[in-house]
N, C-alpha and C. Protein backbone atom coordinates (compact mmCIF):
# COMPACT_ATOMS: atom_id res chain seq x y z
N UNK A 1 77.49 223.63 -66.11
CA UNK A 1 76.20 223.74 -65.45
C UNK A 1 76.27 224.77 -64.32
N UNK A 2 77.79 224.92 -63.62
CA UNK A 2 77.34 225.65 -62.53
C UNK A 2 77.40 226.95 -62.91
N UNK A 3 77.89 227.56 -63.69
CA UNK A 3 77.85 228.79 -64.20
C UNK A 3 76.95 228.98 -65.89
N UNK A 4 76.23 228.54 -66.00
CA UNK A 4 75.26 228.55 -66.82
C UNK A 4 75.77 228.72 -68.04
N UNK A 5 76.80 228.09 -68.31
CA UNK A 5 77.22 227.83 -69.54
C UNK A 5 76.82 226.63 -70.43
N UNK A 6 75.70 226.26 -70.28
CA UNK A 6 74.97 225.12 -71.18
C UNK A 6 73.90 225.42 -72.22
N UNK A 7 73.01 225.29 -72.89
CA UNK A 7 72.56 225.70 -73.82
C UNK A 7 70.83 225.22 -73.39
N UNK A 8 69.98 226.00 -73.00
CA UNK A 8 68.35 225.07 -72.57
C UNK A 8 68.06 224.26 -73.80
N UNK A 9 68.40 224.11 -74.86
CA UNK A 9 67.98 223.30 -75.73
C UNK A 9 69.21 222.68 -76.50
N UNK A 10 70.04 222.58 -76.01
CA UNK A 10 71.43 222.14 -76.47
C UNK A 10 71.88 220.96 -75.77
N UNK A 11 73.22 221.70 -74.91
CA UNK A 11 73.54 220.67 -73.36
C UNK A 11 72.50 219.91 -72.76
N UNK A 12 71.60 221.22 -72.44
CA UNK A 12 70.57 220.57 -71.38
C UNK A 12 69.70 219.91 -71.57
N UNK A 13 69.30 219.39 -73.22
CA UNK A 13 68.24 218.52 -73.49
C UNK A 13 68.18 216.89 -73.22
N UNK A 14 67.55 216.54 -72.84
CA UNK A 14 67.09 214.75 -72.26
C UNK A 14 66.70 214.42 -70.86
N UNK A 15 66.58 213.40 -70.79
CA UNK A 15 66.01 213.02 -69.52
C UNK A 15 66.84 212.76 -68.31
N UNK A 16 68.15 212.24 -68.60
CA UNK A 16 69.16 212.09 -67.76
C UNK A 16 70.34 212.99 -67.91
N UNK A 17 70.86 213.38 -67.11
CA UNK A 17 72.22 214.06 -66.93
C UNK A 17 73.58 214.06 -66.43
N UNK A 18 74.73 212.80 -67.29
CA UNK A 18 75.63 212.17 -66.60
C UNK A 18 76.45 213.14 -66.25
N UNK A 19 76.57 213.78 -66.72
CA UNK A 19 77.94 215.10 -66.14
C UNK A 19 77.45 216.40 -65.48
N UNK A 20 76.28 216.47 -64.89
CA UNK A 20 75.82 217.25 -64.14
C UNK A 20 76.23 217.98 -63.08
N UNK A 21 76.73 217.09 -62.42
CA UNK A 21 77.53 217.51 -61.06
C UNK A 21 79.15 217.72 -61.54
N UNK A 22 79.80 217.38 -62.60
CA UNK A 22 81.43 217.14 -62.32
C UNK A 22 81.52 218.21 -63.40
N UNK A 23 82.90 218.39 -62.57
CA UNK A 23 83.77 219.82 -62.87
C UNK A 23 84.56 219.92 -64.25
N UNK A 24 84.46 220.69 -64.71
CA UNK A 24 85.26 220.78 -66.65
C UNK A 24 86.70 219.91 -66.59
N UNK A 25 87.62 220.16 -65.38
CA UNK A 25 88.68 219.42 -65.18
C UNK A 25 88.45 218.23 -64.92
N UNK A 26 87.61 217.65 -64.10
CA UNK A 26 86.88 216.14 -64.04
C UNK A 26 86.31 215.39 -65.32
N UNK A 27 86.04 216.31 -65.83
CA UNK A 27 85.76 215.63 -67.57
C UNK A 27 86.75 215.48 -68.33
N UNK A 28 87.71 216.51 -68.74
CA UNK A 28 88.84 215.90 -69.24
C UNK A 28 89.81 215.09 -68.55
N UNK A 29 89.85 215.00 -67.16
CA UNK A 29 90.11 213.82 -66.64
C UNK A 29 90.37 212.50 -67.07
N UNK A 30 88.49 212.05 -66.71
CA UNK A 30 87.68 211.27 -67.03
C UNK A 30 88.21 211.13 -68.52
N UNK A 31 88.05 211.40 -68.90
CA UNK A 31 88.13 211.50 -70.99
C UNK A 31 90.00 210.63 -71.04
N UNK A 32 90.78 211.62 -70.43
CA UNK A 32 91.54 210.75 -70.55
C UNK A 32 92.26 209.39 -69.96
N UNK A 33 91.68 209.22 -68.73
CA UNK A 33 91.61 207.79 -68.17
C UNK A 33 90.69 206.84 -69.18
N UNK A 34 89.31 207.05 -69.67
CA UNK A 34 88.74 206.07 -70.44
C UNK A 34 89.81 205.89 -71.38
N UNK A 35 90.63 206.58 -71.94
CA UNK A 35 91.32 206.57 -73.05
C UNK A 35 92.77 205.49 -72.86
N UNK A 36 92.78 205.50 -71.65
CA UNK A 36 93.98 204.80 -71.33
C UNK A 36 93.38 203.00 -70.96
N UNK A 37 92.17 202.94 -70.60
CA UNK A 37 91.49 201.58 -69.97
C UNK A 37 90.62 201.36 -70.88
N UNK A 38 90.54 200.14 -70.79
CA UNK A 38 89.51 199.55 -71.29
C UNK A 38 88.83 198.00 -70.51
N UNK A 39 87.43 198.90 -70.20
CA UNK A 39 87.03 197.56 -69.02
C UNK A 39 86.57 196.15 -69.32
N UNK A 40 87.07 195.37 -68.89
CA UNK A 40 87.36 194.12 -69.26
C UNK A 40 85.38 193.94 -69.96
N UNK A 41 85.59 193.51 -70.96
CA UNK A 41 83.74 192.95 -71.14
C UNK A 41 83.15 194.48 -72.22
N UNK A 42 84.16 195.16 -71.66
CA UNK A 42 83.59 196.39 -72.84
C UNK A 42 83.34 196.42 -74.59
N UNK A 43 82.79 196.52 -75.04
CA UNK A 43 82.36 196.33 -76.62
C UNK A 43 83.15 197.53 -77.09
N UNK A 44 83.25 197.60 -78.61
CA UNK A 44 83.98 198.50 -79.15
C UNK A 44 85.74 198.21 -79.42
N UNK A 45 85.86 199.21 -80.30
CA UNK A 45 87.63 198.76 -80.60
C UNK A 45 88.62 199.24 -79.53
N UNK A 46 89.60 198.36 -79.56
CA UNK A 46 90.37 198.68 -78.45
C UNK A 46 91.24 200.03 -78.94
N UNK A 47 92.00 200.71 -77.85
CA UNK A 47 92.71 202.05 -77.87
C UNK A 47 91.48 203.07 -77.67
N UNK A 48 92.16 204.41 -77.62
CA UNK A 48 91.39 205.51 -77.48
C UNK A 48 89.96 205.53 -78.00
N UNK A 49 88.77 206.02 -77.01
CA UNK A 49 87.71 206.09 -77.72
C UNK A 49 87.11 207.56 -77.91
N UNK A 50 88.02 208.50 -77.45
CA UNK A 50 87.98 209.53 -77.30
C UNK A 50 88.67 210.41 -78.29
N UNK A 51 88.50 210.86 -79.08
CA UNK A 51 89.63 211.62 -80.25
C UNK A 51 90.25 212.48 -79.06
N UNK A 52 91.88 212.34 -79.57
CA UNK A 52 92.33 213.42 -78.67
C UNK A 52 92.18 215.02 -79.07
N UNK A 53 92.15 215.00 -80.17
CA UNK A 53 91.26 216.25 -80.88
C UNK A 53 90.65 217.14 -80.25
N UNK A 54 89.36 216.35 -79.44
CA UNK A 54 88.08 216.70 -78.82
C UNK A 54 88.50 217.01 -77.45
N UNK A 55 90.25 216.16 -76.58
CA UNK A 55 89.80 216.40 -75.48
C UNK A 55 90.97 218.02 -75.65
N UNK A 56 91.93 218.20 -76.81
CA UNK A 56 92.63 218.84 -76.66
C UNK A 56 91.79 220.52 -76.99
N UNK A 57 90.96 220.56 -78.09
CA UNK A 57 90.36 221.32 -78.14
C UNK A 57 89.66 222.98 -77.46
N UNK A 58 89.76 223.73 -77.21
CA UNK A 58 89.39 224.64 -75.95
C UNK A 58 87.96 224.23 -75.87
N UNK A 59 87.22 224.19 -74.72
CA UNK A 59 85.93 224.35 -74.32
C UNK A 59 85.39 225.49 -74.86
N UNK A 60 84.45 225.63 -75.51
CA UNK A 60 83.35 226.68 -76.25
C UNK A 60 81.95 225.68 -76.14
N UNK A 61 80.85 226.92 -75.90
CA UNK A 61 79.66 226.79 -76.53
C UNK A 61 79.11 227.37 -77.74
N UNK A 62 80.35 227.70 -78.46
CA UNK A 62 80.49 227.54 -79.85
C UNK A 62 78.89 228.49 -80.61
N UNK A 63 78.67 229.48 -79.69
CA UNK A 63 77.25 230.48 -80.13
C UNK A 63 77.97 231.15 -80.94
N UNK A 64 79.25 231.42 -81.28
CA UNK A 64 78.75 232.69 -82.25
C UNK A 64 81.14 232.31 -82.93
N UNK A 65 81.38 232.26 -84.00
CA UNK A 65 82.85 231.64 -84.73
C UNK A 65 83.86 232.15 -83.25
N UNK A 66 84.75 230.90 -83.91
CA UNK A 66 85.85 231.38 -82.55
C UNK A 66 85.90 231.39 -81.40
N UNK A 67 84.61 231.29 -80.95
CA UNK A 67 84.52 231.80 -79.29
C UNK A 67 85.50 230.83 -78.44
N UNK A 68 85.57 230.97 -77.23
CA UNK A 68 86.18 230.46 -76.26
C UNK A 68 85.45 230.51 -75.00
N UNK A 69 85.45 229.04 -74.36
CA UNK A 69 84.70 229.56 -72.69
C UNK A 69 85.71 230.56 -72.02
N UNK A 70 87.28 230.66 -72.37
CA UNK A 70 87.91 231.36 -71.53
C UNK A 70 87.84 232.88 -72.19
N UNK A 71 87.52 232.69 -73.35
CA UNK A 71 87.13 234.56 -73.38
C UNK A 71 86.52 234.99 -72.51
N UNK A 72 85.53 234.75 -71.93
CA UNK A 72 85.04 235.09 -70.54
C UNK A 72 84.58 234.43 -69.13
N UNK A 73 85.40 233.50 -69.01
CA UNK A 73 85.71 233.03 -67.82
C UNK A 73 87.03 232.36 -67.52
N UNK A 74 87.42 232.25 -66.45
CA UNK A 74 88.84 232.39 -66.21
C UNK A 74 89.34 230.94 -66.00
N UNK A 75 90.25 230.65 -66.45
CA UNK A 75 90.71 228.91 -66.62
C UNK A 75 90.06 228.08 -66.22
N UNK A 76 89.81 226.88 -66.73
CA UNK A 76 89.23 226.12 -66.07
C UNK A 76 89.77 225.55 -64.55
N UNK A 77 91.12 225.33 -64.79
CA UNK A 77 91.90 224.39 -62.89
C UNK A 77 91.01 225.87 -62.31
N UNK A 78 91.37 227.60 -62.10
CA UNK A 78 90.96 228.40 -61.18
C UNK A 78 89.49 228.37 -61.38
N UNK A 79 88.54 228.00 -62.04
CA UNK A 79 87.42 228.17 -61.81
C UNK A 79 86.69 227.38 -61.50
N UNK A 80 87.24 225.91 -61.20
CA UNK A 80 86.62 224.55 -60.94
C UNK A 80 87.15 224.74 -59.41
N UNK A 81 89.15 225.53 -58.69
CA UNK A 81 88.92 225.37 -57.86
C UNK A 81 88.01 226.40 -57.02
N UNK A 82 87.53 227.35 -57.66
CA UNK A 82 87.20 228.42 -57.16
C UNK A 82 85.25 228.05 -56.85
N UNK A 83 84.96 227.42 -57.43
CA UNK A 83 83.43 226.98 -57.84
C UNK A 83 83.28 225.38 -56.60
N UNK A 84 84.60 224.64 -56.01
CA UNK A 84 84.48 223.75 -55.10
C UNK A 84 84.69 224.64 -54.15
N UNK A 85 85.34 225.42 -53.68
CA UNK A 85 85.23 226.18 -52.58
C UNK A 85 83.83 226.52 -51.96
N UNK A 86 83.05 227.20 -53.23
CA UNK A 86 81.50 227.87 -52.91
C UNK A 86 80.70 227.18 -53.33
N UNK A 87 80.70 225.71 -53.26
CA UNK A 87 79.72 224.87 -53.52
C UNK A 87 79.99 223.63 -52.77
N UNK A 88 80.76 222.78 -52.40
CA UNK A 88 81.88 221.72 -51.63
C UNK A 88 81.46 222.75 -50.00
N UNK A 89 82.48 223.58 -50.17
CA UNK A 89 83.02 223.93 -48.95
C UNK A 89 82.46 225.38 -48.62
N UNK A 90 81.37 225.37 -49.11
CA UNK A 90 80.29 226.78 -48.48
C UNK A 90 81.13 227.85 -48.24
N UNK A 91 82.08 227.86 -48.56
CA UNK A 91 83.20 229.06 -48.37
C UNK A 91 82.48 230.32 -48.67
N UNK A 92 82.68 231.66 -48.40
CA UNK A 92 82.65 232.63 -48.91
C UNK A 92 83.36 233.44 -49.60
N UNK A 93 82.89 234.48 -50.52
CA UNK A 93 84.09 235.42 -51.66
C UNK A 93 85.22 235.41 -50.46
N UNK A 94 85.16 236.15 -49.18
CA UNK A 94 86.22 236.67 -48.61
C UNK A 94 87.20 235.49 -48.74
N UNK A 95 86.52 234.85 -47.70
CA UNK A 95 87.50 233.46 -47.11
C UNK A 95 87.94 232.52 -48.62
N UNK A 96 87.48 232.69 -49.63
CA UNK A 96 88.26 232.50 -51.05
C UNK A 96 89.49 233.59 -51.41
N UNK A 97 89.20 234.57 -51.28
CA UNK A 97 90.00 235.73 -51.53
C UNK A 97 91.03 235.49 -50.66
N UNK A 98 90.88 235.43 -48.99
CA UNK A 98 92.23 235.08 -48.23
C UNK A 98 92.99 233.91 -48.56
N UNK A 99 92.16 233.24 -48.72
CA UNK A 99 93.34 231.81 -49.91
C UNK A 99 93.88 232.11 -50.91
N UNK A 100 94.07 233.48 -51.10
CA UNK A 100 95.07 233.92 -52.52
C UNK A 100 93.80 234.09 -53.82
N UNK A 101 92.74 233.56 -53.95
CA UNK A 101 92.11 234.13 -55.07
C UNK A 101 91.89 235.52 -55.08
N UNK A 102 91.55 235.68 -56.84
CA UNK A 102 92.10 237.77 -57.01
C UNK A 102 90.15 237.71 -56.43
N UNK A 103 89.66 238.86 -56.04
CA UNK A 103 88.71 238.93 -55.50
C UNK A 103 87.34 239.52 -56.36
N UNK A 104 88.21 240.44 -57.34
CA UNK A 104 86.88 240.30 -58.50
C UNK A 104 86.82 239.23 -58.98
N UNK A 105 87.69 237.61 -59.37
CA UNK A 105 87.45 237.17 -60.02
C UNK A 105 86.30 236.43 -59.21
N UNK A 106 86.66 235.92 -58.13
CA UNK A 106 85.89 235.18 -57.30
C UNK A 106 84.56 235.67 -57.56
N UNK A 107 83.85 237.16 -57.17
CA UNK A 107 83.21 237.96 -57.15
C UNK A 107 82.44 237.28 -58.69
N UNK A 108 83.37 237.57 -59.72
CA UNK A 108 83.12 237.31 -61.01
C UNK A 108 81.96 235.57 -61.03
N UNK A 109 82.82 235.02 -60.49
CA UNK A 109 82.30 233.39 -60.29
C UNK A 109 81.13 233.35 -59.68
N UNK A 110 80.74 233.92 -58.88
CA UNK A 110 80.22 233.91 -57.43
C UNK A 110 78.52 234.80 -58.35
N UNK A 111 78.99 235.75 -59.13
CA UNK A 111 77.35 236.14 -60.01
C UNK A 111 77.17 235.03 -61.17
N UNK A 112 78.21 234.36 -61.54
CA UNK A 112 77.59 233.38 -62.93
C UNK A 112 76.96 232.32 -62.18
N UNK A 113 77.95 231.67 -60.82
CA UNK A 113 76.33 231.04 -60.04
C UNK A 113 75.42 231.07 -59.32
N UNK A 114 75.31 232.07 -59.48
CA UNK A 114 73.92 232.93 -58.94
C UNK A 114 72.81 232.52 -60.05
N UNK A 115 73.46 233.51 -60.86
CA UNK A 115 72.41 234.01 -61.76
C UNK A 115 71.96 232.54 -63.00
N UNK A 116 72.84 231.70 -62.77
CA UNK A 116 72.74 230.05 -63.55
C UNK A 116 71.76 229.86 -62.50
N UNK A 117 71.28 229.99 -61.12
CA UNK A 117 70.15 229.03 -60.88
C UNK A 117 69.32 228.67 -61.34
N UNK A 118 68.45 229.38 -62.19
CA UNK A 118 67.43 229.34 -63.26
C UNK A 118 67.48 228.21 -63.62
N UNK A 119 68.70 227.92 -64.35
CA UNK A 119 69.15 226.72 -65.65
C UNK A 119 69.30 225.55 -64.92
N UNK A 120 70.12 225.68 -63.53
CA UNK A 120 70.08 224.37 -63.19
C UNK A 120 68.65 223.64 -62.39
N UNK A 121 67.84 224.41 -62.74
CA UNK A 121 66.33 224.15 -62.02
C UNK A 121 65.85 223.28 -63.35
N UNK A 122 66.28 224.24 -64.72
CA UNK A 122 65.21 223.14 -65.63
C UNK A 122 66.13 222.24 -66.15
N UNK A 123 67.39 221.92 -66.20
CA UNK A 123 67.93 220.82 -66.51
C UNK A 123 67.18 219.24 -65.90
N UNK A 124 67.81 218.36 -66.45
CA UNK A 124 67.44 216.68 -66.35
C UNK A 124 68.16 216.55 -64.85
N UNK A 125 67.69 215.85 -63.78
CA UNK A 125 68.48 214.87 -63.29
C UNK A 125 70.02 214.50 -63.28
N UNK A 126 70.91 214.60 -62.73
CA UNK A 126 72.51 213.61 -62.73
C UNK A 126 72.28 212.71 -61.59
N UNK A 127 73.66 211.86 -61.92
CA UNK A 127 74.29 211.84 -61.04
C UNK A 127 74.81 212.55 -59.56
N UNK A 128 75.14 212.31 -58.52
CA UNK A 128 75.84 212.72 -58.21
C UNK A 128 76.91 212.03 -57.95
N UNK A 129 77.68 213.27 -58.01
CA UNK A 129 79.25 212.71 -57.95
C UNK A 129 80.24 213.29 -56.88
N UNK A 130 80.04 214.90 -56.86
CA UNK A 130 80.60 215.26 -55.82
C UNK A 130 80.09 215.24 -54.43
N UNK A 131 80.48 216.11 -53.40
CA UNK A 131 80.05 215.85 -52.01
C UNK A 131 78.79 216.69 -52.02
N UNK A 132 78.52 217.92 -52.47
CA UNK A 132 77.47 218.54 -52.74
C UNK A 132 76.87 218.79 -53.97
N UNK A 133 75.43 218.04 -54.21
CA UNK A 133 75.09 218.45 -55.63
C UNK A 133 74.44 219.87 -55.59
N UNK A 134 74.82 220.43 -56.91
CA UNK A 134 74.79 221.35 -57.06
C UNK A 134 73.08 221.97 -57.13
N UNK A 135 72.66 221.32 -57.63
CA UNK A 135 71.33 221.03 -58.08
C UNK A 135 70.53 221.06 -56.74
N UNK A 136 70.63 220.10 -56.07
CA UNK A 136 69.73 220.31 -55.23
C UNK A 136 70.16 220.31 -53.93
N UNK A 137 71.79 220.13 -53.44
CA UNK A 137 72.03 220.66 -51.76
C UNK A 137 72.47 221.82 -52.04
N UNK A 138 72.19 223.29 -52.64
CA UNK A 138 72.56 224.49 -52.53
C UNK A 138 71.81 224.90 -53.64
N UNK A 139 70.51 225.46 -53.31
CA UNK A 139 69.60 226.25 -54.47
C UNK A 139 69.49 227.36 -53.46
N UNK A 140 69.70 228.31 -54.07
CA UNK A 140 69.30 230.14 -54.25
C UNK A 140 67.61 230.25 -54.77
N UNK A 141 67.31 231.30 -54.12
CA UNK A 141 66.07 231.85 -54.68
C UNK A 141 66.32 232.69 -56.37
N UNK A 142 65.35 232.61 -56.90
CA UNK A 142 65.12 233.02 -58.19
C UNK A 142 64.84 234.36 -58.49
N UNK A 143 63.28 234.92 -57.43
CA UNK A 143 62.85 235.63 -57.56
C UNK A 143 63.42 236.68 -56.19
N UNK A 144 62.43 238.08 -56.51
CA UNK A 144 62.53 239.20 -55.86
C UNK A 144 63.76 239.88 -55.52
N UNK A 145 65.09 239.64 -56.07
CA UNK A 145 65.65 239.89 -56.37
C UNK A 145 67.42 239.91 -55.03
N UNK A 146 67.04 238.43 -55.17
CA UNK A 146 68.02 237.47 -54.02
C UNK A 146 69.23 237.99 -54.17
N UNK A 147 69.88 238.56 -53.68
CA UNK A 147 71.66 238.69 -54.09
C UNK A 147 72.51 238.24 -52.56
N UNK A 148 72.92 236.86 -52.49
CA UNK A 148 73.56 236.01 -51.66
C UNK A 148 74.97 236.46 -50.89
C-alpha cells in the first residue's frame, strides 16, 4: 500500500482493509507465527494454515509472467526499514541517507510514496497497527504538482 503496489480493483477491493497499515516483513511474520499457534477455541485443522509455498514464494503483483516486486523495488527488510523511517519517524531522504541508506535508493522510495497517495485515498479502511497510519496521519497533496 505504501508504495502503490496494490491493484484498484485487485488488492484494494472491499470494504475493510486488514493489512493496510503493516509492512511486507510484518506479514510474513505474522504468516509464520499463525503457523506455529493455534488459538485455543480456533476452528479448522490443526498445524499450518498457511501453505509454506505461499509464504516462501517472492512477492509479485503478478501483472505481466515472472515478475517480481524486487525487479523493481529493493528488498523487502531495506524497504520496510526505509518506508518506517519516512512514515514512523518523519525522517528525511538526508537523515535516512546518514544512517547508511544508498541515497538514490531512499530517493527511489521516497517518489513511490509520493506518487501512491492517490491509491491510498481510494482504498477501504484498516486497521491500525503501526504508530503512524499511513492513510490518514501523513497525506500529501495530490494536485498542482506537490513534490515533498
Amino acid at each position: 500500500m505504501a508504495v502503490g503496489y496494490a491493484t484498484l480493483y485487485g488488492d484494494m477491493c472491499g470494504g475493510f482493509n486488514v493489512l493496510k497499515d503493516v509492512y511486507k516483513t510484518t506479514v510474513f511474520e505474522l504468516c509464520k507465527w499463525r503457523n506455529a499457534q493455534r488459538p485455543e477455541g480456533a476452528l479448522g485443522r490443526k498445524g499450518p494454515v498457511i501453505p509454506e509455498r505461499i509464504i516462501a514464494k517472492p512477492p509479485s503483483a503478478e501483472l505481466k509472467p515472472d515478475q517480481k516486486d524486487e525487479d523493481s523495488l529493493p528488498p523487502y527488510p531495506l524497504l520496510d526499514t526505509i518506508l518506517k523511517g519516512l512514515i514512523e519517524h518523519d525522517l528525511s531522504a538526508e537523515e535516512l541517507t546518514r544512517q547508511g541508506h544508498d541515497a538514490a535508493t531512499v530517493q527511489r522510495v521516497w517518489r513511490l510514496l509520493e506518487g501512491a497517495e492517490y491509491k491510498r485515498r481510494q482504498a477501504p479502511p484498516g486497521v491500525k497497527i503501526t504508530s503512524r497510519l499511513i492513510s490518514r496521519e501523513r497525506r500529501y497533496p495530490i494536485v498542482n504538482g506537490f513534490r515533498g
